[in-house]
N, C-alpha and C. Protein backbone atom coordinates (compact mmCIF):
# COMPACT_ATOMS: atom_id res chain seq x y z
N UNK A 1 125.94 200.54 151.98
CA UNK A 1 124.68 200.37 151.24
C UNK A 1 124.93 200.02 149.78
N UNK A 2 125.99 200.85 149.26
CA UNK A 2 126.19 200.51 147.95
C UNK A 2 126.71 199.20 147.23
N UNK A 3 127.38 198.68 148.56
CA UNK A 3 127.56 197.26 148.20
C UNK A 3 127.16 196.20 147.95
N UNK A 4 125.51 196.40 148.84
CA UNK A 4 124.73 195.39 148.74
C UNK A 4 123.98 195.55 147.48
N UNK A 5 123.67 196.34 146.80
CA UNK A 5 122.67 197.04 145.70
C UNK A 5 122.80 196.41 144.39
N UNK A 6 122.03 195.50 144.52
CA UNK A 6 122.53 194.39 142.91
C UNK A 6 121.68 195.22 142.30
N UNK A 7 121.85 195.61 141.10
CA UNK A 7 121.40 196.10 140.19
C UNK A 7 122.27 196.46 139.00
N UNK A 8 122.01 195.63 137.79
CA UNK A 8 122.84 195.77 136.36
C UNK A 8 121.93 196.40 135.07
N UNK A 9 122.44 197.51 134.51
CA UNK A 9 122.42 198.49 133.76
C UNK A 9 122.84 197.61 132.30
N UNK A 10 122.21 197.69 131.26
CA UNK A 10 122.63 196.76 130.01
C UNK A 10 123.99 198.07 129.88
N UNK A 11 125.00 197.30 128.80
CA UNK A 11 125.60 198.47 127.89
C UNK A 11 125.30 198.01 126.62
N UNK A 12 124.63 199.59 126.64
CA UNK A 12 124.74 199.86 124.87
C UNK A 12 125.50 200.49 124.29
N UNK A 13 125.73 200.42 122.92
CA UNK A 13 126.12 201.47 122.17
C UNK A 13 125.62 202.50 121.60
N UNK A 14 126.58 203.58 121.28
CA UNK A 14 125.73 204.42 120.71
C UNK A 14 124.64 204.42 119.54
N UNK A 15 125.28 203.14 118.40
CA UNK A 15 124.59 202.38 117.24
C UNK A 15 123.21 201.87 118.17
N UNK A 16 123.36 201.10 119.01
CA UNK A 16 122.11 200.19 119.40
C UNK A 16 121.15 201.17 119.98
N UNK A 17 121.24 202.52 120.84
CA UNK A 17 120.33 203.20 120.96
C UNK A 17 119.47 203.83 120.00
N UNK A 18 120.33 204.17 118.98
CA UNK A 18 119.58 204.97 117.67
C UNK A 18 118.57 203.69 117.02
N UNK A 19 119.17 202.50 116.55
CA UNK A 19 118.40 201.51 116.75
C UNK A 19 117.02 201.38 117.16
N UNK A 20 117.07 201.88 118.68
CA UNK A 20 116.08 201.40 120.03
C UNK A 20 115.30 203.06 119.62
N UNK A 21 115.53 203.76 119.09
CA UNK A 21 114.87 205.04 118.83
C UNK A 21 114.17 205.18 117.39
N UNK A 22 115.00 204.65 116.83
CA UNK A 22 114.20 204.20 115.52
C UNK A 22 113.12 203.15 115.22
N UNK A 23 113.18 202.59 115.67
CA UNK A 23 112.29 201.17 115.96
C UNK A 23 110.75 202.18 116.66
N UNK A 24 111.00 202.76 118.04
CA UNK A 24 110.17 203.78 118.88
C UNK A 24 109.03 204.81 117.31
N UNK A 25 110.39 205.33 116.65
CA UNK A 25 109.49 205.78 115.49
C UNK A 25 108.85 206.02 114.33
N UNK A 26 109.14 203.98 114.30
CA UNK A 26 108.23 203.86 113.22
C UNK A 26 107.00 204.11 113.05
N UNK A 27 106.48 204.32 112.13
CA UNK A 27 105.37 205.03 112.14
C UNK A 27 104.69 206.47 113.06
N UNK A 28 105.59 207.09 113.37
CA UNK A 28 105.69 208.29 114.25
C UNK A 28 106.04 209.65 113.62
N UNK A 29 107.15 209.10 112.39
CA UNK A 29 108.40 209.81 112.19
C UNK A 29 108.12 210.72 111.16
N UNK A 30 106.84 210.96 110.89
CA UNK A 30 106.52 211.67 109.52
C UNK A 30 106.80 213.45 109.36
N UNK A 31 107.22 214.05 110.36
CA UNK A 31 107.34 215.39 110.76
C UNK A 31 108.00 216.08 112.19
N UNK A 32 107.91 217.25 112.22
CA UNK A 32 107.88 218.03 113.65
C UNK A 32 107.19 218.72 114.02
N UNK A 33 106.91 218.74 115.26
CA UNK A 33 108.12 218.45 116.30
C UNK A 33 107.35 216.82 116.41
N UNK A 34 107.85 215.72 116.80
CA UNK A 34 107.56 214.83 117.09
C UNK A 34 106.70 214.33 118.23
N UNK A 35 105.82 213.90 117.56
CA UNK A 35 104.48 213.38 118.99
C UNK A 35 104.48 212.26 119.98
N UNK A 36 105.86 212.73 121.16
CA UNK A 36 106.15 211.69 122.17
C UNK A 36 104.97 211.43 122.78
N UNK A 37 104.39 212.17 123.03
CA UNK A 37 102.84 211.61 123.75
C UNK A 37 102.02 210.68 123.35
N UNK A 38 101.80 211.25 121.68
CA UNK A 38 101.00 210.29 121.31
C UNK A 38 101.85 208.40 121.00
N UNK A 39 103.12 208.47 121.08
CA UNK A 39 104.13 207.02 120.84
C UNK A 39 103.67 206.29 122.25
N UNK A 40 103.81 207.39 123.09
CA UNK A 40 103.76 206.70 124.54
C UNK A 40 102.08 206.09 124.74
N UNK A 41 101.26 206.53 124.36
CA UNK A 41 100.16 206.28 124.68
C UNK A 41 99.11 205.43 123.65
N UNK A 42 99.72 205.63 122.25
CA UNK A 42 99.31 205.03 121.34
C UNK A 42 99.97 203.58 121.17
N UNK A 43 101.48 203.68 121.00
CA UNK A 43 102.14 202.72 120.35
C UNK A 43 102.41 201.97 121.73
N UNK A 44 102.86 202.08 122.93
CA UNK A 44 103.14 201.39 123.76
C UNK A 44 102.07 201.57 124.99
N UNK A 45 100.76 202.01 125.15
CA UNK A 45 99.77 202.00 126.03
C UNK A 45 100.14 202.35 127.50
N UNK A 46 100.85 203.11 127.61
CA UNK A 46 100.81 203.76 128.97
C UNK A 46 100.76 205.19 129.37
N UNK A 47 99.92 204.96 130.12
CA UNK A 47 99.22 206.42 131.07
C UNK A 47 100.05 208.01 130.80
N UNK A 48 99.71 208.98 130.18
CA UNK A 48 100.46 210.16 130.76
C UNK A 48 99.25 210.82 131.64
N UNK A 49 100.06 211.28 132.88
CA UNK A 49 99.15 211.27 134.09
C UNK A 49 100.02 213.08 134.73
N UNK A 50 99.01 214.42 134.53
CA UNK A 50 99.65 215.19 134.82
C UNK A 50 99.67 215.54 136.40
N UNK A 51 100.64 215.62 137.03
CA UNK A 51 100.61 216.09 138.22
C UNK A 51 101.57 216.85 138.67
N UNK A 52 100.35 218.04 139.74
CA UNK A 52 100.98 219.15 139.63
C UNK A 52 102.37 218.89 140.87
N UNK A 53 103.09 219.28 141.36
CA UNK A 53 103.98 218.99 142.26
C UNK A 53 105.17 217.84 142.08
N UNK A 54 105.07 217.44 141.04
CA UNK A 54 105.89 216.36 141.18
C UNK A 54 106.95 216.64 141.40
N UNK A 55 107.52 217.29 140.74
CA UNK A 55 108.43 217.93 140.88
C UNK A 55 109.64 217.67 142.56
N UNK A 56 108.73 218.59 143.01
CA UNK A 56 109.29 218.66 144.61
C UNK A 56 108.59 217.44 144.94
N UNK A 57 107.56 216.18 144.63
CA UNK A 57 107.62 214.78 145.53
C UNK A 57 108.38 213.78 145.21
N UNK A 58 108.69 214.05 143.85
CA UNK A 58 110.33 212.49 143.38
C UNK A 58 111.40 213.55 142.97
N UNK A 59 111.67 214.84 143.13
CA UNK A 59 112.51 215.28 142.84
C UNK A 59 112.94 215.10 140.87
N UNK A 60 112.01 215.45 140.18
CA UNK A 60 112.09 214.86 139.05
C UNK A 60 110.87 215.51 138.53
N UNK A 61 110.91 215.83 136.49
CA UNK A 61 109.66 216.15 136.07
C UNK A 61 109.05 215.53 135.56
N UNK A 62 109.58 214.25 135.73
CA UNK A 62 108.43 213.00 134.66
C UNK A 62 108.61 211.93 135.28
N UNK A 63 108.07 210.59 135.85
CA UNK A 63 108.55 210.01 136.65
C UNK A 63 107.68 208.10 135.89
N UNK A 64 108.63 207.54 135.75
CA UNK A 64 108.23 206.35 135.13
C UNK A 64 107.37 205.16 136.48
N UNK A 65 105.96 205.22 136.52
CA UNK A 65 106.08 203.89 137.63
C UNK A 65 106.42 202.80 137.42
N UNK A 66 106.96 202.53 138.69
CA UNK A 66 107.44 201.06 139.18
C UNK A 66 106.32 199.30 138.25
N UNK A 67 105.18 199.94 138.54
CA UNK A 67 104.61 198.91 137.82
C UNK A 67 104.54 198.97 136.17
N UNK A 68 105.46 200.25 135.43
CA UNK A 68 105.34 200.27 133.96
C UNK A 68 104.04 200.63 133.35
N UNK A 69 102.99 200.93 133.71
CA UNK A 69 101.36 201.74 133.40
C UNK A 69 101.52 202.71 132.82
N UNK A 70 102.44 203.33 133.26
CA UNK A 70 102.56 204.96 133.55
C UNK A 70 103.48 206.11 133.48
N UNK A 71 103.47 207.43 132.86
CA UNK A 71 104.26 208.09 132.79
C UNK A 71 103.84 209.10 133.68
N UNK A 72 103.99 210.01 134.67
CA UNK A 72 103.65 210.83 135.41
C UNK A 72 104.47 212.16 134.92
N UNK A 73 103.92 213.50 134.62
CA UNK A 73 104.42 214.46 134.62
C UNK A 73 104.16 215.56 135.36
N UNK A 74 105.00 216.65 135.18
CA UNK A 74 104.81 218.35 135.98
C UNK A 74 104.17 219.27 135.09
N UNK A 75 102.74 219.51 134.95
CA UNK A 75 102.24 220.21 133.91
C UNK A 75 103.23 221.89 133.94
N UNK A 76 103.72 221.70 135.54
CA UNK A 76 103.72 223.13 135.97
C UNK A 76 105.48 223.44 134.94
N UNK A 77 105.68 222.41 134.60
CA UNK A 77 107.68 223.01 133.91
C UNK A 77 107.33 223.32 132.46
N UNK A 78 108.18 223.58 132.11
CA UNK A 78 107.81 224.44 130.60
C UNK A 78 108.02 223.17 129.59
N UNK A 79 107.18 223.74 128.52
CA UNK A 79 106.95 222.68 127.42
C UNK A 79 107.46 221.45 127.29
N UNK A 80 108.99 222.28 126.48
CA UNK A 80 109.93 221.58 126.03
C UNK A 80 111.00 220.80 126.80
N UNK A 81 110.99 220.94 128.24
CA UNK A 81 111.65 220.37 129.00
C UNK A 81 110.64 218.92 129.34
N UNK A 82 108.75 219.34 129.52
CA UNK A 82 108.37 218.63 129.40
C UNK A 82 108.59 217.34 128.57
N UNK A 83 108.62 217.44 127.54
CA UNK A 83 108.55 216.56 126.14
C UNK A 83 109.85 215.91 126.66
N UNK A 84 111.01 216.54 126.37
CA UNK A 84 112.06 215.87 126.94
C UNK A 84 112.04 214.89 127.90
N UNK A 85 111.54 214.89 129.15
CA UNK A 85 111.26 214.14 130.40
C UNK A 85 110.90 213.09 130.18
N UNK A 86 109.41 213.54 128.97
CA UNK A 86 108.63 212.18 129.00
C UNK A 86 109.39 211.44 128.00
N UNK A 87 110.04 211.96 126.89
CA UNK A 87 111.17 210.57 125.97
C UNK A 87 112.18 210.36 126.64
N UNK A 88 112.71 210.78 127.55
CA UNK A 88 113.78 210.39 128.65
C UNK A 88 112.70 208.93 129.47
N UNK A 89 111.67 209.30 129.93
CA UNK A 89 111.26 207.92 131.36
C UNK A 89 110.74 206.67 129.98
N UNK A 90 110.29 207.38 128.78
CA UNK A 90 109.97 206.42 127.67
C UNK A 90 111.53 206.12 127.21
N UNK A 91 112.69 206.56 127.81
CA UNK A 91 114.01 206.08 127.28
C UNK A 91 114.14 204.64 128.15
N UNK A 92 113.86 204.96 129.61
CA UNK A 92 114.22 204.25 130.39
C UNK A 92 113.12 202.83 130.74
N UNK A 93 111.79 203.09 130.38
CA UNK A 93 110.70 201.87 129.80
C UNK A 93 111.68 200.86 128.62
N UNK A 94 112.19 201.71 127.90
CA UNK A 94 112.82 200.66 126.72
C UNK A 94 113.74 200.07 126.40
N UNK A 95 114.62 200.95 127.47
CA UNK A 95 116.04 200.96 127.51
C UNK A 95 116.47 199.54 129.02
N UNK A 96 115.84 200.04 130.26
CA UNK A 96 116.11 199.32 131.58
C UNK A 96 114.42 198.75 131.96
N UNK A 97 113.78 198.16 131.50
CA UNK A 97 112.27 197.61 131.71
C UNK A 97 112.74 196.88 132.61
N UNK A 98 113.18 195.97 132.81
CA UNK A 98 113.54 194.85 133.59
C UNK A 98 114.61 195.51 134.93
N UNK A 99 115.43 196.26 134.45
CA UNK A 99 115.60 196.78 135.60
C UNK A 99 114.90 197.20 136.80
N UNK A 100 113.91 198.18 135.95
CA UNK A 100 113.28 199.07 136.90
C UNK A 100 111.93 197.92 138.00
N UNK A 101 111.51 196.80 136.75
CA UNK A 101 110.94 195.89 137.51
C UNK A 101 111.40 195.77 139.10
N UNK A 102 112.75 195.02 138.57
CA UNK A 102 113.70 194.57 139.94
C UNK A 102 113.40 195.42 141.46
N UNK A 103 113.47 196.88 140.96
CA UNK A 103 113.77 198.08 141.62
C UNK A 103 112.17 197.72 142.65
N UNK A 104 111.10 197.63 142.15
CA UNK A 104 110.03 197.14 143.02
C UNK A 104 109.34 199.10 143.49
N UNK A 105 109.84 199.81 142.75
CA UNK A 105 109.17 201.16 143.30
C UNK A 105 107.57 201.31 143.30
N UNK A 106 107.04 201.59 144.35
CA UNK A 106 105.80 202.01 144.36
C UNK A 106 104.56 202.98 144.92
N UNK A 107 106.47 204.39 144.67
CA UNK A 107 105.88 205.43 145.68
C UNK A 107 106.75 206.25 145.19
N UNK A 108 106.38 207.96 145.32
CA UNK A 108 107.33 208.74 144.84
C UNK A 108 108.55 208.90 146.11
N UNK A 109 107.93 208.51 147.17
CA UNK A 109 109.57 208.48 148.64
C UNK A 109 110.43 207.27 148.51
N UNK A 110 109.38 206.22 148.14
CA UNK A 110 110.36 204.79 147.83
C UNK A 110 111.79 205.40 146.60
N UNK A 111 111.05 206.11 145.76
CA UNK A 111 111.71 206.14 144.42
C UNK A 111 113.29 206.96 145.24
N UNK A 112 112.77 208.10 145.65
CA UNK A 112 113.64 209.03 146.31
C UNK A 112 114.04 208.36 147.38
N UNK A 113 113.86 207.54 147.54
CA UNK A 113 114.83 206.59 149.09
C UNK A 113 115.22 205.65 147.85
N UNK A 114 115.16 204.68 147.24
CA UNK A 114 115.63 204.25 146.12
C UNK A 114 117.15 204.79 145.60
N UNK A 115 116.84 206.37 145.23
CA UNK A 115 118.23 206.88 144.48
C UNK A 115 119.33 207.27 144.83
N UNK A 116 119.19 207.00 146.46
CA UNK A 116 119.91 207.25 147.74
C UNK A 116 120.80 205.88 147.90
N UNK A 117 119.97 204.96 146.90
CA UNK A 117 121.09 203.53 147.43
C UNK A 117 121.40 203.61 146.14
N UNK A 118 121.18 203.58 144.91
CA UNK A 118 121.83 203.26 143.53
C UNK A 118 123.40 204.14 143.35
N UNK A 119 124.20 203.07 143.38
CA UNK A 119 125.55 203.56 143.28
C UNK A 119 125.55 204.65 141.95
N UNK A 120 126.42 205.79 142.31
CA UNK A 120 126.47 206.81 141.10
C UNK A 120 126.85 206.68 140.26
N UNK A 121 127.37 205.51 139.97
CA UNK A 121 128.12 204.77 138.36
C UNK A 121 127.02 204.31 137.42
N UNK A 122 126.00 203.59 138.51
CA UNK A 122 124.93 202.48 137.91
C UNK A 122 123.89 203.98 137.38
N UNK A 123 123.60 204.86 138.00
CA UNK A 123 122.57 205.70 137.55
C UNK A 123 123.26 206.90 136.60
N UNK A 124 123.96 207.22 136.63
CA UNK A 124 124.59 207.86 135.83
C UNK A 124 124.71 207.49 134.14
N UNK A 125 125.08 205.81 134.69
CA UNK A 125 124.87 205.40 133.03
C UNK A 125 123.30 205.19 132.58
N UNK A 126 122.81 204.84 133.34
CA UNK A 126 121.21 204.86 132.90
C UNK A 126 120.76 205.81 132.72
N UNK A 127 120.86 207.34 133.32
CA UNK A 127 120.44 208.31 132.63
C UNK A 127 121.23 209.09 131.58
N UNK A 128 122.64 208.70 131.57
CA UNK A 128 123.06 209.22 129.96
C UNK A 128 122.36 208.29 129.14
N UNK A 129 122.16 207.07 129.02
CA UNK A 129 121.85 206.21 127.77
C UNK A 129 119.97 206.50 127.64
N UNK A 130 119.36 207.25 128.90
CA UNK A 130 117.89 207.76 128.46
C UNK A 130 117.99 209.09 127.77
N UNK A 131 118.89 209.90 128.60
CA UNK A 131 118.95 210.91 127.47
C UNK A 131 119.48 211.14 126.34
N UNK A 132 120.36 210.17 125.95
CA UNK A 132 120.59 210.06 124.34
C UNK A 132 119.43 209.48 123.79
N UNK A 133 118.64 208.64 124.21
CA UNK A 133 117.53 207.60 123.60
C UNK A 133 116.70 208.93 123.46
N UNK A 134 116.09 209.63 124.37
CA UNK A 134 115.53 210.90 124.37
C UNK A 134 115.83 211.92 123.02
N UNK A 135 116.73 212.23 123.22
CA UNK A 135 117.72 213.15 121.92
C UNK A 135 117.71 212.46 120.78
N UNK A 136 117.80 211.46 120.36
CA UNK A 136 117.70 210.87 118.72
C UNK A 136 116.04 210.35 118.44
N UNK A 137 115.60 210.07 119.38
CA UNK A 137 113.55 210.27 119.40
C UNK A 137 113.16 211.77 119.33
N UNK A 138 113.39 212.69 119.74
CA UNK A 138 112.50 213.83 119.60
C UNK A 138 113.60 214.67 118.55
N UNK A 139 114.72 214.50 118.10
CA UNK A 139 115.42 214.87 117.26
C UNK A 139 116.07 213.59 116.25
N UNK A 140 115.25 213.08 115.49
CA UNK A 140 115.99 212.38 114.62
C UNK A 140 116.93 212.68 113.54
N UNK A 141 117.91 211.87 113.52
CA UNK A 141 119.00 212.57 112.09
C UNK A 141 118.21 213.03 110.60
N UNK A 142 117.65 212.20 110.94
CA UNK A 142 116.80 212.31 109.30
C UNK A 142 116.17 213.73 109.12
N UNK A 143 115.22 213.66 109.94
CA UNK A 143 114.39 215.03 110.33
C UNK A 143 115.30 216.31 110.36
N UNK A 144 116.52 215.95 110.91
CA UNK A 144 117.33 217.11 111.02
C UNK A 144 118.15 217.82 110.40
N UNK A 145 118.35 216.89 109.68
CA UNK A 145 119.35 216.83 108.14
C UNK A 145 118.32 217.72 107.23
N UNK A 146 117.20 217.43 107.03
CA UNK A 146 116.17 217.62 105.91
C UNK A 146 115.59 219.27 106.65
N UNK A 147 115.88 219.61 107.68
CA UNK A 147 115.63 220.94 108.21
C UNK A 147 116.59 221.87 107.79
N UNK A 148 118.16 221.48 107.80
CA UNK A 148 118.73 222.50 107.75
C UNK A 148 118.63 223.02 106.37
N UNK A 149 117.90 222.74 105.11
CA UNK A 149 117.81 222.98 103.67
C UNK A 149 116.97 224.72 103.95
N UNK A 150 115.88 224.48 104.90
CA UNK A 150 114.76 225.49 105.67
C UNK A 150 116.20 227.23 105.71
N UNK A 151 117.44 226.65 106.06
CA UNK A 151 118.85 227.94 106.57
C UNK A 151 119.38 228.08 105.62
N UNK A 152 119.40 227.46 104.35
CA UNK A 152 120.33 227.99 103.38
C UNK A 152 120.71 229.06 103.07
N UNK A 153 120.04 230.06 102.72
CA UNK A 153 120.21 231.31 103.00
C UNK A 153 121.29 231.59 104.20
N UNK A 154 120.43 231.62 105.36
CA UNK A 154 121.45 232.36 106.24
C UNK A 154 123.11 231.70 106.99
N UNK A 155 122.85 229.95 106.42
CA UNK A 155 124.23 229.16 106.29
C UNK A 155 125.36 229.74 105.82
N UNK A 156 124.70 230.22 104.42
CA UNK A 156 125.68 230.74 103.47
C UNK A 156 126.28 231.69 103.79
N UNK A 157 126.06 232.69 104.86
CA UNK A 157 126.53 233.67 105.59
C UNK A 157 127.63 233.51 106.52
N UNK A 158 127.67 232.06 106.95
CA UNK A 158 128.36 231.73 107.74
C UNK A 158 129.37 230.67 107.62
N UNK A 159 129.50 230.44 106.29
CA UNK A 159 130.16 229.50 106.07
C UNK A 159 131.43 229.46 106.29
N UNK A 160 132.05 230.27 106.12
CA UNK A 160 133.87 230.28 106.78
C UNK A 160 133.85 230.39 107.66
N UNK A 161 132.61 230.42 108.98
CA UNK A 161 133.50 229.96 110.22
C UNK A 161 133.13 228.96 110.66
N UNK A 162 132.53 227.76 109.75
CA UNK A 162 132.54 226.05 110.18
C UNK A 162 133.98 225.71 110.80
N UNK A 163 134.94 225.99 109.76
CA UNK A 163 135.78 225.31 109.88
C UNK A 163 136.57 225.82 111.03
N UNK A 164 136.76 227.14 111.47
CA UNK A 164 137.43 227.46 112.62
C UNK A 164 136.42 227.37 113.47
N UNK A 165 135.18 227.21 113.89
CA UNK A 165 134.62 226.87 114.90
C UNK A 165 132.87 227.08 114.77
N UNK A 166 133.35 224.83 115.21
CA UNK A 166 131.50 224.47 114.80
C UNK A 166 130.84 225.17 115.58
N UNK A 167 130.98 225.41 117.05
CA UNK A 167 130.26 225.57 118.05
C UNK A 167 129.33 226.65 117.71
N UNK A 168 129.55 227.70 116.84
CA UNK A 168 129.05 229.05 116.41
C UNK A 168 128.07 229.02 115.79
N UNK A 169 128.32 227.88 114.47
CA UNK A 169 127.73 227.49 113.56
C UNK A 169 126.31 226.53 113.93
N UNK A 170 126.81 225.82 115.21
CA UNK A 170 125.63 224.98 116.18
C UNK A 170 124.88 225.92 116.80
N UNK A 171 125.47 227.00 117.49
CA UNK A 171 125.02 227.81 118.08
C UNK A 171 123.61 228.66 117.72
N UNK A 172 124.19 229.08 116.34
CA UNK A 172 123.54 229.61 115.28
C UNK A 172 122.28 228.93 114.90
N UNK A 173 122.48 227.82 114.38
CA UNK A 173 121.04 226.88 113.99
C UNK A 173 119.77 226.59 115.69
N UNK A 174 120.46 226.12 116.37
CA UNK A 174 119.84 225.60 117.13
C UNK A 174 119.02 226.68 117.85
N UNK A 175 118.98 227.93 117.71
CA UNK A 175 118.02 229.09 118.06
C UNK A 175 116.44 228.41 117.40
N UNK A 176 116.44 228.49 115.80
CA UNK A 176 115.53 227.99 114.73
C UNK A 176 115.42 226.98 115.47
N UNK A 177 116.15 225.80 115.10
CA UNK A 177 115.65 224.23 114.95
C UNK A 177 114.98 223.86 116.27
N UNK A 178 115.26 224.44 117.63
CA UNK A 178 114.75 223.96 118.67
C UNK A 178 113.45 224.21 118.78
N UNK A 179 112.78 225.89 118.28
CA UNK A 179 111.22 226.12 117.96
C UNK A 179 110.47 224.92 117.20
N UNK A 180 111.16 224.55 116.27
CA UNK A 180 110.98 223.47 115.12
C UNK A 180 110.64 222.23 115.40
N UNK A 181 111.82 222.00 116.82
CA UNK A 181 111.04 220.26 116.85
C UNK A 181 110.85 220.25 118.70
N UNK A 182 110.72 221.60 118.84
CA UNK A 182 109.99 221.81 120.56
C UNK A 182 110.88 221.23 121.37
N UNK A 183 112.28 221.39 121.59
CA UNK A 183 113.35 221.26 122.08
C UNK A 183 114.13 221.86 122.42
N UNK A 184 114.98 221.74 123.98
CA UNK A 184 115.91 222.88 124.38
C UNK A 184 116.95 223.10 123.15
N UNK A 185 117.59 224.65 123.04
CA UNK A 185 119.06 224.78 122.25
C UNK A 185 119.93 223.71 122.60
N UNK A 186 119.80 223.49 123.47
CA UNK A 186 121.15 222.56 123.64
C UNK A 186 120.79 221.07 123.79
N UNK A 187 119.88 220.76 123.45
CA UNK A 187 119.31 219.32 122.90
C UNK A 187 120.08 219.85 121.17
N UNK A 188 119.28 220.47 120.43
CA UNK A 188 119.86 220.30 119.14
C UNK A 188 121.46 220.91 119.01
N UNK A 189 122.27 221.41 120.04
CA UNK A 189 123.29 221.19 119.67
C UNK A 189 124.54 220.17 119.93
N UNK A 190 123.77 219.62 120.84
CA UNK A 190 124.17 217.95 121.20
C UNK A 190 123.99 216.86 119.92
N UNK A 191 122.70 216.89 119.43
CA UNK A 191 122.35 216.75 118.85
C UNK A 191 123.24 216.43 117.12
N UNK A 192 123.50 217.69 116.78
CA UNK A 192 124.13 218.31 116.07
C UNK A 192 125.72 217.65 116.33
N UNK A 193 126.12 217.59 117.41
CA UNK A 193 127.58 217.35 117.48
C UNK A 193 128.02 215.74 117.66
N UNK A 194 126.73 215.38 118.46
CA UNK A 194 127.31 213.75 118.35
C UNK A 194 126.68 213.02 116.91
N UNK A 195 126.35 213.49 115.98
CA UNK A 195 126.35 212.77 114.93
C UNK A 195 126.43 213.84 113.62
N UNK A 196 127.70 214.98 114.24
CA UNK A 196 128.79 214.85 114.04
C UNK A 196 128.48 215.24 112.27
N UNK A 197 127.37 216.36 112.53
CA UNK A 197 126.28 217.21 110.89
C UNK A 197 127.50 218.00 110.56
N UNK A 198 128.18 218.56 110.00
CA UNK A 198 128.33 219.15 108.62
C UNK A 198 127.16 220.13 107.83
N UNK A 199 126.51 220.68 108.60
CA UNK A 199 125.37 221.62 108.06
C UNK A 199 125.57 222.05 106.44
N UNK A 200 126.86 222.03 105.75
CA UNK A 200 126.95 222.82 104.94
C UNK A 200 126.95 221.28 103.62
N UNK A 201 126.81 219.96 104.30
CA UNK A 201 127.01 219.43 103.26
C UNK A 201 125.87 218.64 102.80
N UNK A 202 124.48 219.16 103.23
CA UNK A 202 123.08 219.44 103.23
C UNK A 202 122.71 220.16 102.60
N UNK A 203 123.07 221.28 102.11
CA UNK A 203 121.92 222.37 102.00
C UNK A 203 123.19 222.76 100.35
């Protein structure tokens, strides 16, 4: 099956996504937590459509249709995983449009009989490059940089153990910052690590 399965995935870089995320929030970008809903529905006109079950019918909590209208979600999953989902399928509108065209889906079993033929190389890279597109949209550098000034205080507490180990120091912030811009901990400490903050040379 996998052989026959034409389907090509662009490559980007990590530069050209932030790019493709910045562009997403212009005029968006004025605060937190960031209003993916309103980008999706304002700036690019398509549907957020809540439904309950989705979940268990595409195996998935946000689900992009085949004809591009539409974002479908699981009112029933929690917030912030929400939000995530929907700048993840708004990763993959901006990121693979033309792909997903190709793909011809127009059913949540098609979709799930669909992911059964997409070789695990081809989807794998399409959903790392949505969830980074995801992660620098609902967490921008800018925004994030200009937050950690909010920890100074309790930075300063912690400052000798940057250097023997960030992870603590990520650990540490991303309790705060994830309330802040309505994001899992470990979105902002991803976050935090692939572009590779220096918390202390902020604040």
């Amino acid at each position: 099956m996998e052989g026959n399965f034409e389907l090509n995935i662009p490559e980007y870089t990590s530069d050209e996504i932030s790019q493709k995320a910045d562009e997403t929030l212009s005029g968006y970008d004025s605060g937190w937590p960031i209003e993916v809903d309103l980008i999706v529905e304002k700036k690019y006109g398509l549907d957020l459509i809540p439904l309950n079950g989705l979940k268990y019918l595409s195996s998935t909590d946000a689900f992009l249709s085949g004809d591009l209208k539409e974002i479908d979600y699981d009112p029933d999953v929690i917030s912030y995983r929400t939000r995530f989902s929907i700048a993840h399928e708004l990763g993959h509108y901006i990121l693979h449009k033309d792909s997903i065209v190709k793909l011809r889906i127009n059913s949540y079993a098609s979709w799930k009989s669909t992911l059964e033929e997409i070789p695990n190389w081809i989807w794998r890279a399409a959903e790392s490059q949505a969830n980074e597109f995801a992660g620098k949209l609902l967490v921008p550098r800018k925004l994030l940089i200009q937050s950690l000034v909010d920890y100074k205080e309790e930075l300063g507490q912690i400052h000798e153990l940057y250097n023997k180990n960030k992870n603590i120091v990520y650990e540490y912030l991303a309790i705060p910052l994830s309330k802040k811009f309505e994001v899992s901990q470990d979105v902002i400490k991803i976050r935090l690590m692939n572009e590779k903050i220096n918390p202390f040379e902020y604040i």
